[in-house]
C-alpha atoms as a PDB file:
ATOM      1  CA  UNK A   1     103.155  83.987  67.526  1.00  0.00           C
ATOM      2  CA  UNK A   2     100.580  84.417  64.498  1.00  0.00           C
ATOM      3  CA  UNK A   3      98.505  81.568  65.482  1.00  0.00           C
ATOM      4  CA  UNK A   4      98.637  82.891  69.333  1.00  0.00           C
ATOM      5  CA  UNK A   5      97.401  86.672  67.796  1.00  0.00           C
ATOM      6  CA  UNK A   6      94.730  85.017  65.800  1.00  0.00           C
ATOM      7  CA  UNK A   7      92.914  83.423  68.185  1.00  0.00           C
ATOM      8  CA  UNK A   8      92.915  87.015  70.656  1.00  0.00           C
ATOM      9  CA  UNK A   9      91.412  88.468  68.005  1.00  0.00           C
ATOM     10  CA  UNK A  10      89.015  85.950  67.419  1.00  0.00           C
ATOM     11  CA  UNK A  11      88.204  85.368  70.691  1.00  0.00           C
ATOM     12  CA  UNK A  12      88.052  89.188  71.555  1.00  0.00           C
ATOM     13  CA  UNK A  13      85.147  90.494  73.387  1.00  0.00           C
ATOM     14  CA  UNK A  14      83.293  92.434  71.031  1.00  0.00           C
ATOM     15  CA  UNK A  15      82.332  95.654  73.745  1.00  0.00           C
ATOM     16  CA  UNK A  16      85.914  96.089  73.804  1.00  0.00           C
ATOM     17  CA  UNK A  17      87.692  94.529  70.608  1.00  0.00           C
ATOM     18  CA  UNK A  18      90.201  97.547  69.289  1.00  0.00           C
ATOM     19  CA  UNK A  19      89.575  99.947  71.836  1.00  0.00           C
ATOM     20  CA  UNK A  20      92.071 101.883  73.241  1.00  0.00           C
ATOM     21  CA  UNK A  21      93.427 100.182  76.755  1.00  0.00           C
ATOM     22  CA  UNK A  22      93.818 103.706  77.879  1.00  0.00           C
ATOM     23  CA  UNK A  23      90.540 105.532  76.932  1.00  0.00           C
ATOM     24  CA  UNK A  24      88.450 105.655  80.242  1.00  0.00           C
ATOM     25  CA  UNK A  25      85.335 104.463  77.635  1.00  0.00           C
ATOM     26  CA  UNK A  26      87.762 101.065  77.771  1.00  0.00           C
ATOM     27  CA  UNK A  27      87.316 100.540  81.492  1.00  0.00           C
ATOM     28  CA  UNK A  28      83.454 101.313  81.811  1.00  0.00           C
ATOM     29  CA  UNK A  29      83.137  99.037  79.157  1.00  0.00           C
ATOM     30  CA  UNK A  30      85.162  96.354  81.329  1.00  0.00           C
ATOM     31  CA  UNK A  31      82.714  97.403  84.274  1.00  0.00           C
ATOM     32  CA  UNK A  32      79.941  95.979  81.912  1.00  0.00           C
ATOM     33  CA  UNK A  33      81.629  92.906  81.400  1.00  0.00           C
ATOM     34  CA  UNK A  34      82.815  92.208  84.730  1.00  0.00           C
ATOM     35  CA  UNK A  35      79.079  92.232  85.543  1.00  0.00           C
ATOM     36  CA  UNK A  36      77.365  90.198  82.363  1.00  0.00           C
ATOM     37  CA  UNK A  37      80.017  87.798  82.634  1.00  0.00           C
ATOM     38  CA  UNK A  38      78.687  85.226  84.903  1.00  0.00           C
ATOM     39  CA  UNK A  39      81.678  83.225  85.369  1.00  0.00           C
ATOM     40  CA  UNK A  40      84.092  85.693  85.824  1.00  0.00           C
ATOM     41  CA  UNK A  41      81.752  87.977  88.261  1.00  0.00           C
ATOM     42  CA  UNK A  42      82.008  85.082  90.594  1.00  0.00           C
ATOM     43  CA  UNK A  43      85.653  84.874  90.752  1.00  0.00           C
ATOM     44  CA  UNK A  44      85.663  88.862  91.279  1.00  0.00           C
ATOM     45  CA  UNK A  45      82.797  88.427  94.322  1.00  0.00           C
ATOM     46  CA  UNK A  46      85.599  85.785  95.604  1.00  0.00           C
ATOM     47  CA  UNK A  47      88.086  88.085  95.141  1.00  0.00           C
ATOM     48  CA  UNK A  48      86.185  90.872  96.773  1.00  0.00           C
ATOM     49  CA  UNK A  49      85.101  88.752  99.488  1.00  0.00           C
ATOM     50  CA  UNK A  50      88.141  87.714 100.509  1.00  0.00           C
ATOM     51  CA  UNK A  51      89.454  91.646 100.278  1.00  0.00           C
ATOM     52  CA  UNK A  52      86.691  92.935 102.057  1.00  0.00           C
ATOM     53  CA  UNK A  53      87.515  90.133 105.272  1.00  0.00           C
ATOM     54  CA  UNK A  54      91.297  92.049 105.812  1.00  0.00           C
ATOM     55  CA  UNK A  55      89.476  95.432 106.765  1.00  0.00           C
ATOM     56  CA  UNK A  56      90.265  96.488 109.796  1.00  0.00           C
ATOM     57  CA  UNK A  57      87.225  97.500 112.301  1.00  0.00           C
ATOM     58  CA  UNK A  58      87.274 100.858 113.738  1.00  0.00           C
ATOM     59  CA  UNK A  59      87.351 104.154 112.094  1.00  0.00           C
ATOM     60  CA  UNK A  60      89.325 105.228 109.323  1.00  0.00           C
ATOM     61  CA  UNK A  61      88.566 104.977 105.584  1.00  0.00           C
ATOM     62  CA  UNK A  62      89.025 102.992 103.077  1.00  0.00           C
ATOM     63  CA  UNK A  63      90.302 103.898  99.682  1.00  0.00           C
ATOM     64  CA  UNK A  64      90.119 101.765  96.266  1.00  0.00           C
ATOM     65  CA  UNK A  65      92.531 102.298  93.949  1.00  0.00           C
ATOM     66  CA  UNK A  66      91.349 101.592  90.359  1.00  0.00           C
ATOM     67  CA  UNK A  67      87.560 101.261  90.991  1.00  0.00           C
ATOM     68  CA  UNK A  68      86.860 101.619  87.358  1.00  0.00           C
ATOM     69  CA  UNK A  69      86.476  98.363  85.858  1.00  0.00           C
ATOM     70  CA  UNK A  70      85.031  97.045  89.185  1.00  0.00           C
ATOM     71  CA  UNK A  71      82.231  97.168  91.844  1.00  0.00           C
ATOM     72  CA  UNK A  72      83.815  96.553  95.118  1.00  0.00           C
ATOM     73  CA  UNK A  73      81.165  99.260  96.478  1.00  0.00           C
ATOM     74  CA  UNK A  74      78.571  96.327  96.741  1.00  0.00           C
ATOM     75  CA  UNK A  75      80.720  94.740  99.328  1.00  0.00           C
ATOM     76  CA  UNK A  76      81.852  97.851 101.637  1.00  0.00           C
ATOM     77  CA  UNK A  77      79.804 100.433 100.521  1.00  0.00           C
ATOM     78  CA  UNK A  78      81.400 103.242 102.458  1.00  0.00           C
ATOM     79  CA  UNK A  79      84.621 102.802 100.013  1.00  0.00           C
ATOM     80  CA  UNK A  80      86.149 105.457  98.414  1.00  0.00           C
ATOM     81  CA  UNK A  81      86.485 104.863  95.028  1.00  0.00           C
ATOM     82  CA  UNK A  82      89.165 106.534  92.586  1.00  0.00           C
ATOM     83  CA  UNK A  83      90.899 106.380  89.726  1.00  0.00           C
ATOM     84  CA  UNK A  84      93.367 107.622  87.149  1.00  0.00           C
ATOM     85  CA  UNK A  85      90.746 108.968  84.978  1.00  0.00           C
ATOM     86  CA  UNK A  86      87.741 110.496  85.182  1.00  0.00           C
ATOM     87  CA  UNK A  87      84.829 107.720  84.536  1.00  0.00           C
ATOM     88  CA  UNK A  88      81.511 107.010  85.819  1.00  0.00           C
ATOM     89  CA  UNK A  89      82.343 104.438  88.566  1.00  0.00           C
ATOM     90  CA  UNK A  90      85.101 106.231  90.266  1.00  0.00           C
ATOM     91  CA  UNK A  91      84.087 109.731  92.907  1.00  0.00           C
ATOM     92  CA  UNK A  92      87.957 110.497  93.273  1.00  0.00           C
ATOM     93  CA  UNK A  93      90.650 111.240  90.577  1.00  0.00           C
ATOM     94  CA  UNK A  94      94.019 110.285  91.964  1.00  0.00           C
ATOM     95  CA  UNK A  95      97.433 109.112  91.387  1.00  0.00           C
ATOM     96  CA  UNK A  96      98.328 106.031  93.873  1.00  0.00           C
ATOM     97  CA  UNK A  97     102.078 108.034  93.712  1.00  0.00           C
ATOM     98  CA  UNK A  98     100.748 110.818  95.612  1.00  0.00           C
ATOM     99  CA  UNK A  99      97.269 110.673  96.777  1.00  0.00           C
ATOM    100  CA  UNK A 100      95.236 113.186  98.227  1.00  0.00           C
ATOM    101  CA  UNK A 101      94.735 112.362 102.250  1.00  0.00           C
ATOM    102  CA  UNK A 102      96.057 113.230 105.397  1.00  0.00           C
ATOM    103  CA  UNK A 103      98.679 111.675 107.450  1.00  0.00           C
ATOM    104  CA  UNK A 104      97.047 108.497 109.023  1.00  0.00           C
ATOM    105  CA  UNK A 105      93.842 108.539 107.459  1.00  0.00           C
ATOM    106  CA  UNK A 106      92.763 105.864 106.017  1.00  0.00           C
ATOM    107  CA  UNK A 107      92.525 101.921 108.005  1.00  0.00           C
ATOM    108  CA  UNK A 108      92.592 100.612 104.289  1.00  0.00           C
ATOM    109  CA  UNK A 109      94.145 100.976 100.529  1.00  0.00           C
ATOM    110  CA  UNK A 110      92.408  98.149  98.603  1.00  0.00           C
ATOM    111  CA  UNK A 111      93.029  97.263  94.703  1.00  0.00           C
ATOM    112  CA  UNK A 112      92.402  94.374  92.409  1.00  0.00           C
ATOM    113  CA  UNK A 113      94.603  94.431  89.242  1.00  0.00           C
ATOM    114  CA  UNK A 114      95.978  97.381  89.644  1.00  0.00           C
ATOM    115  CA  UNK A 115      99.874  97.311  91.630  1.00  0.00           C
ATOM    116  CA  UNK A 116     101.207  95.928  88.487  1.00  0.00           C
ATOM    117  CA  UNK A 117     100.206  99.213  86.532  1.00  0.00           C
ATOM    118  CA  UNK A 118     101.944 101.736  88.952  1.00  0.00           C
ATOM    119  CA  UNK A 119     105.014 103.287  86.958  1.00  0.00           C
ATOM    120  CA  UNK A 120     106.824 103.831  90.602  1.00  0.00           C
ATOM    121  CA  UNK A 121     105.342 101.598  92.981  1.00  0.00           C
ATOM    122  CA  UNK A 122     107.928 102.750  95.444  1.00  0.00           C
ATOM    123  CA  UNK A 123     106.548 106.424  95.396  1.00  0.00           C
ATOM    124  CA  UNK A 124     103.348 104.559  96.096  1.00  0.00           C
ATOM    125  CA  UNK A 125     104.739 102.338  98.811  1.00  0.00           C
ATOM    126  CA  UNK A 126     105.846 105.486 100.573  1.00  0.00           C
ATOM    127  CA  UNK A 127     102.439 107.230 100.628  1.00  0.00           C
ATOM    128  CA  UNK A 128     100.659 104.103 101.444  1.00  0.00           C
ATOM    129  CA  UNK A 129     102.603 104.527 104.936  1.00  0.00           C
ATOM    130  CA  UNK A 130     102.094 108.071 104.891  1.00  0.00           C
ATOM    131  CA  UNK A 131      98.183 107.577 104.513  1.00  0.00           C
ATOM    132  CA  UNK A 132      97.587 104.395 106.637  1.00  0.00           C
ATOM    133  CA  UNK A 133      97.247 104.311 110.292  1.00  0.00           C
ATOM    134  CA  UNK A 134      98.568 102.087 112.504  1.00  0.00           C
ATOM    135  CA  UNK A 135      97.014  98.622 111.882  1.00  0.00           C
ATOM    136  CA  UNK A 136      96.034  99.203 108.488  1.00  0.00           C
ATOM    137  CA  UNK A 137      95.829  97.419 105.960  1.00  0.00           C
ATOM    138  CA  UNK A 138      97.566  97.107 102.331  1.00  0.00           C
ATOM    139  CA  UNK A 139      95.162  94.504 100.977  1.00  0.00           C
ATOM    140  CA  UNK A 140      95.115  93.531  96.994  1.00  0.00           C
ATOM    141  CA  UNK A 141      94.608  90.914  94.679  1.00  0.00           C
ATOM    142  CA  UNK A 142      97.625  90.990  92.114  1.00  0.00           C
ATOM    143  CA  UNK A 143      98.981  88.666  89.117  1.00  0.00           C
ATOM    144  CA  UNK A 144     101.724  86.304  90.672  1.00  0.00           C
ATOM    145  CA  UNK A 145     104.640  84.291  89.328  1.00  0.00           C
ATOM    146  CA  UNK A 146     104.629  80.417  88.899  1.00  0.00           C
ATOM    147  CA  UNK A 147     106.241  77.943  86.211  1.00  0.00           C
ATOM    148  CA  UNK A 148     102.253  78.059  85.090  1.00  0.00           C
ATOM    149  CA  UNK A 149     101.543  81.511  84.962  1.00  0.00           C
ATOM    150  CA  UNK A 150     104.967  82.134  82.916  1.00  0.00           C
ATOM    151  CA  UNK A 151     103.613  80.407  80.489  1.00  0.00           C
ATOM    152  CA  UNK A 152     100.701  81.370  80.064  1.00  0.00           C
ATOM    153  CA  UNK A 153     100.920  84.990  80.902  1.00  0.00           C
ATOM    154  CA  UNK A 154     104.696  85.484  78.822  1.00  0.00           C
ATOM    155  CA  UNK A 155     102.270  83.594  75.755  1.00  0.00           C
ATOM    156  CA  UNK A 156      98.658  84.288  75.932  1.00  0.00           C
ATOM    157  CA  UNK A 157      98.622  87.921  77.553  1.00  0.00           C
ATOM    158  CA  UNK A 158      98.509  91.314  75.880  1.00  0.00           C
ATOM    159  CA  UNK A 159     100.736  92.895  79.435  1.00  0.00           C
ATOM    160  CA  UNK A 160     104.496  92.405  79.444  1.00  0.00           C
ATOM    161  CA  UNK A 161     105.188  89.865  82.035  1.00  0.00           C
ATOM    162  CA  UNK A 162     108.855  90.243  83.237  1.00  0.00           C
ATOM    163  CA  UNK A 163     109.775  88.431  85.906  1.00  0.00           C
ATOM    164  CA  UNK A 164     113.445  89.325  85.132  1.00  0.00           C
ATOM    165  CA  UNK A 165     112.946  93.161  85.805  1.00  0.00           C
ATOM    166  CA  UNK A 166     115.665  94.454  88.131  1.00  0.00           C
ATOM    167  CA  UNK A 167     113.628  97.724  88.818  1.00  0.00           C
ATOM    168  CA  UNK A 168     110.757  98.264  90.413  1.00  0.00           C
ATOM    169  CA  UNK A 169     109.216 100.369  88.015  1.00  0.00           C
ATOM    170  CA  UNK A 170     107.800 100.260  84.310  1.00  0.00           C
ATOM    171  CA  UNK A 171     107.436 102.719  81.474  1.00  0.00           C
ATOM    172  CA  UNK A 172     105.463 105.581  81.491  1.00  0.00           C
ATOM    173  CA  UNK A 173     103.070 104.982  78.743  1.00  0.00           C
ATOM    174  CA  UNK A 174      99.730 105.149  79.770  1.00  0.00           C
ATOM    175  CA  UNK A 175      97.450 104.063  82.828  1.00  0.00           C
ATOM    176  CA  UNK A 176      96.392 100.842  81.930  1.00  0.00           C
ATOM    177  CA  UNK A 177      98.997 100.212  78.965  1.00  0.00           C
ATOM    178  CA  UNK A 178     102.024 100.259  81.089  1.00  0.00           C
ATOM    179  CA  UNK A 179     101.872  97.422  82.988  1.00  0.00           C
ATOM    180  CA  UNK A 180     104.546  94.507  84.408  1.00  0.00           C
ATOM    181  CA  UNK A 181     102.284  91.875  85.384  1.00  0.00           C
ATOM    182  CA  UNK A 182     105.567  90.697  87.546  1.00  0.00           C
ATOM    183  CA  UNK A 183     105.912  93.458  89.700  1.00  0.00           C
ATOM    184  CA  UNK A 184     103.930  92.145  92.867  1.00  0.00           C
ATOM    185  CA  UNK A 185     106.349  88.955  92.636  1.00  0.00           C
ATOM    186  CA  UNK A 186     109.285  90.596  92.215  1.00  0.00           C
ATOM    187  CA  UNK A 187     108.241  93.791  94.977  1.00  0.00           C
ATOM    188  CA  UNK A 188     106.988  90.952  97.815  1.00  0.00           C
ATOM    189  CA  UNK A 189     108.829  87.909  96.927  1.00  0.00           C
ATOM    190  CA  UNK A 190     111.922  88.108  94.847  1.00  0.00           C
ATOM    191  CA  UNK A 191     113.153  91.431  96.679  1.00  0.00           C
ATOM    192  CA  UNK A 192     111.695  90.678  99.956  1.00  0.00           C
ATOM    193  CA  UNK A 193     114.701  91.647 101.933  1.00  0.00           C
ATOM    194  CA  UNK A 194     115.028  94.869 100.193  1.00  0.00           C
ATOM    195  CA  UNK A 195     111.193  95.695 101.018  1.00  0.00           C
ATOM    196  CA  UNK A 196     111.575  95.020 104.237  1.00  0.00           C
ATOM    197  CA  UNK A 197     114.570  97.102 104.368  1.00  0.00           C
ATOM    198  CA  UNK A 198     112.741 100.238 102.941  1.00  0.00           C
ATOM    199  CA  UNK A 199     109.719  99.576 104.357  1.00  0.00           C
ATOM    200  CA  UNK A 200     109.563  98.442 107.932  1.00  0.00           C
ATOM    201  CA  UNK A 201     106.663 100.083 108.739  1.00  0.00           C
ATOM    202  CA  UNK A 202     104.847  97.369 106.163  1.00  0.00           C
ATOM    203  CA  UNK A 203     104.367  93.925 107.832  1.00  0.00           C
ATOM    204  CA  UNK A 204     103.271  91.238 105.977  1.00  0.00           C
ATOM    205  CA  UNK A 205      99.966  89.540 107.327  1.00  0.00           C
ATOM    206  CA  UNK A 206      99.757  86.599 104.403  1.00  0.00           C
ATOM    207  CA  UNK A 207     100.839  85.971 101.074  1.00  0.00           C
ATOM    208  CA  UNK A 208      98.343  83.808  99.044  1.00  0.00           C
ATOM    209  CA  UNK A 209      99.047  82.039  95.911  1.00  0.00           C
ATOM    210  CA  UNK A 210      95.663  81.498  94.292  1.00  0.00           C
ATOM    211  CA  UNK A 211      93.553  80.552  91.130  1.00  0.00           C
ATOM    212  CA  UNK A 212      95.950  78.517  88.998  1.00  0.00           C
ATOM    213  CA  UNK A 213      92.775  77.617  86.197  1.00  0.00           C
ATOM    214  CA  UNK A 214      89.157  80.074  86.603  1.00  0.00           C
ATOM    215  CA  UNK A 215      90.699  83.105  86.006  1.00  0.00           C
ATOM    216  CA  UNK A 216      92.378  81.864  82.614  1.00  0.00           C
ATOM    217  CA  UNK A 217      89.673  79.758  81.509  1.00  0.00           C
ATOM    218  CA  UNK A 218      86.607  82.137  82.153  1.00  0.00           C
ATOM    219  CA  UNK A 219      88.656  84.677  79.541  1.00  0.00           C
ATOM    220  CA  UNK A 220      89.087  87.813  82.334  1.00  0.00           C
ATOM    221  CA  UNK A 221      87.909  90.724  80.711  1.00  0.00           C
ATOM    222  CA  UNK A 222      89.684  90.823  77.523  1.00  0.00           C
ATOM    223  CA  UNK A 223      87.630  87.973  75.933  1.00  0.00           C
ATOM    224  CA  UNK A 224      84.202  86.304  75.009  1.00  0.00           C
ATOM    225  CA  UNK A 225      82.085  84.246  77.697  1.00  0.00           C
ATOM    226  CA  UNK A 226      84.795  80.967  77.542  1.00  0.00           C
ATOM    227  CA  UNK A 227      82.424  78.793  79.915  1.00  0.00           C
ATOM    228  CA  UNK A 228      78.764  79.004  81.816  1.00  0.00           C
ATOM    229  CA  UNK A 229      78.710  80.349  85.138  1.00  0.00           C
ATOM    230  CA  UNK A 230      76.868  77.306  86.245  1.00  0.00           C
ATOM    231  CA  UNK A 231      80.399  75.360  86.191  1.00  0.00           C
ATOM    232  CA  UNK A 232      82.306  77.862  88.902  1.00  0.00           C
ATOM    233  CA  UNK A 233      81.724  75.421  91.449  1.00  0.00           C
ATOM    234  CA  UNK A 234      83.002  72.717  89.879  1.00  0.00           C
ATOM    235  CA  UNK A 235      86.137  74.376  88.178  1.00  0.00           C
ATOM    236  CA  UNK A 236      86.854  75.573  91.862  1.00  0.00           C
ATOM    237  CA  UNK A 237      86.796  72.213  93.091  1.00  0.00           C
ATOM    238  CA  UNK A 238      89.301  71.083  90.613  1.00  0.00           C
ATOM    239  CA  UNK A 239      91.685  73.838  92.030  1.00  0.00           C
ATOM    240  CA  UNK A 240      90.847  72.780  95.649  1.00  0.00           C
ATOM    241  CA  UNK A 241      92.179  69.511  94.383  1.00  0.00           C
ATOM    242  CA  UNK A 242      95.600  71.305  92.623  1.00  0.00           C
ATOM    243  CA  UNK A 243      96.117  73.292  96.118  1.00  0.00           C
ATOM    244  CA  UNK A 244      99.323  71.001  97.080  1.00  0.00           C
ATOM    245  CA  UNK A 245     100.795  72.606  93.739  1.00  0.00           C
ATOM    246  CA  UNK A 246      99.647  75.590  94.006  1.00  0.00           C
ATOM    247  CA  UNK A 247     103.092  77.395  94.286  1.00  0.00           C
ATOM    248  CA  UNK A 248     103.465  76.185  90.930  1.00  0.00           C
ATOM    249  CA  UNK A 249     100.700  76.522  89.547  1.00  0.00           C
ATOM    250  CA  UNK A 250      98.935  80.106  91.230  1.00  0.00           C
ATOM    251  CA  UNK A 251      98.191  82.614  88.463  1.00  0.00           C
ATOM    252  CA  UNK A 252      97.400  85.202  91.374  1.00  0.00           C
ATOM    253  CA  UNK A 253      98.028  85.887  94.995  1.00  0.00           C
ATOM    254  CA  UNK A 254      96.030  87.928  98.000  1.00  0.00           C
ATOM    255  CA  UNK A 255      98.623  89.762  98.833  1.00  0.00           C
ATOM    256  CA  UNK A 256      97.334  91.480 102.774  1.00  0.00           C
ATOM    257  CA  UNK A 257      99.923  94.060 104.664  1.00  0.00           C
ATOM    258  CA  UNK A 258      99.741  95.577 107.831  1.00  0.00           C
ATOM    259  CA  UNK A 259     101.248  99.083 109.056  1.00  0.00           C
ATOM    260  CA  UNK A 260     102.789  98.654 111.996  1.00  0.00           C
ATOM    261  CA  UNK A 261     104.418 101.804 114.480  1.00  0.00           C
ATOM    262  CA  UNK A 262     108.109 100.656 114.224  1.00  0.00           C
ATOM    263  CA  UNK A 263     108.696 102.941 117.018  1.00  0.00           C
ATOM    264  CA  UNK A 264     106.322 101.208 119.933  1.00  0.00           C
ATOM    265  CA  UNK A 265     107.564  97.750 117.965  1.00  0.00           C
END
C-alpha cells in the first residue's frame, strides 16, 4: 500500500496536489484540467455526447447536477447548471436531495460523476420523480462494477469503492469526499428488484457498460497528462476490440432512465 501511495503522489497533478477535495477552489481547478487535458477532454466530449443524445425534445428543462468540474454547457447550452457549492461554473446552488423546481418541470436531470457522491440517493430518487415529467429522462455517466474495475478502483483510487454496501447511502462527510464509487451498481444492478419496487415510475431505457482502459490510462482528473491526446483514437479502438468482455472489464456505464405515468401504464 506504500508503493501504491507513492506513485499518487508522484504522479499527482500539480493544480490540484494537496488540495482539499471539498474546497470549491478544488473543482474549478478540475474544470481547468478537464479542459488542458487533451486526452481526457475527449473522453468527457464522448461522454457528453452520448448524454446530450437521451434528451428528450419538447419543452421542459434540463438540470445538471454537479456542473462544477465540467462543461456540458458547450453541448446543450440551455442547461441549468448547479452545484453543491458556490463556484464559478455553476448558476444554481442545490442539493440533488431536495432541489428547487416544481412538480414536472424539468424533461431532464443529467450528471457525470456525481450519483456516487449523494449521501441519500433515495431522497434524490424521489425528487427526481417529483421534478421530471412524463418521458423524462434520468441520464448519467457513473463508475460501474466489473472484476476489472475492482481492482483497480478498490487499489489505485482515492474513493471508497464498496461493492459490498447493503445501504444505499454513504457518510456524511463532505460533497465530494463522501463518495461510494459502487453505489450506481449496487442502486441499478445488484438491487434492481428493490428499485423497481420503490420506484416504478423510473423505467430503465439502457444500461451501458463502458470504457474498461481510456479513462484509467489518461489519469482522470486526479493526475498528470499519462498519454497524448493524439492516441484517443487508437486506445478507443483497442476497447472496440475488448467490447465482447466488456461486462468484465467496463470501468463505467451510461446509465439512461425514463419517467413513465404508472397510472396511464
Amino acid at each position: 500500500m506504500n508503493a501504491i501511495h507513492s506513485l499518487r503522489s508522484l504522479l499527482a497533478h500539480p493544480l490540484t496536489k494537496g488540495m482539499d477535495l471539498d474546497d470549491p477552489k478544488t473543482t474549478e481547478l478540475r474544470c481547468q484540467i478537464v479542459r488542458d487535458k487533451k486526452f481526457l477532454r475527449k473522453i468527457y466530449d464522448d461522454w457528453y455526447g452520448l448524454i446530450r443524445s437521451r434528451i428528450p425534445s419538447g419543452p421542459g428543462g434540463v438540470l445538471e447536477l454537479g456542473s462544477g468540474a465540467g462543461y456540458f454547457q458547450e453541448f446543450v447550452p440551455s442547461v441549468i447548471r448547479s452545484e453543491v457549492f458556490v463556484c464559478r461554473n455553476a448558476q444554481l446552488v442545490a442539493d440533488a436531495r431536495t432541489l428547487p423546481f416544481v412538480d414536472g418541470c424539468l424533461k431532464a436531470l443529467v450528471m457525470t460523476d456525481v450519483f456516487h457522491h449523494i449521501p441519500d440517493v433515495r431522497a434524490f430518487l424521489k425528487e427526481a420523480v417529483r421534478c421530471l415529467k412524463p418521458g423524462g429522462r434520468l441520464t448519467m455517466i457513473e463508475p460501474w462494477v466489473s472484476p476489472w474495475s475492482k481492482a483497480v478502483f478498490g487499489h489505485l483510487h482515492h474513493e471508497p469503492f464498496l461493492p459490498q454496501a447493503k445501504e444505499w447511502t454513504i457518510p456524511i462527510s463532505g460533497p465530494l469526499s463522501g463518495a461510494n464509487g459502487a453505489i450506481p451498481w449496487i442502486v441499478f444492478h445488484r438491487d434492481r428488484a428493490q428499485f423497481a419496487a420503490e420506484f416504478p415510475q423510473l423505467q430503465f431505457r439502457e444500461i451501458r457498460p463502458i470504457m474498461p482502459l481510456v479513462y484509467l490510462i489518461s489519469g482522470g482528473v486526479a493526475m498528470r497528462d499519462l498519454i497524448p491526446g493524439q492516441l484517443y483514437g487508437p486506445c478507443r479502438f483497442v476497447e472496440n476490440v475488448l467490447s465482447p468482455f466488456v461486462n468484465w472489464t467496463a470501468m463505467f456505464a451510461l446509465i439512461d432512465i425514463e419517467k413513465i405515468d404508472v397510472e396511464r401504464g
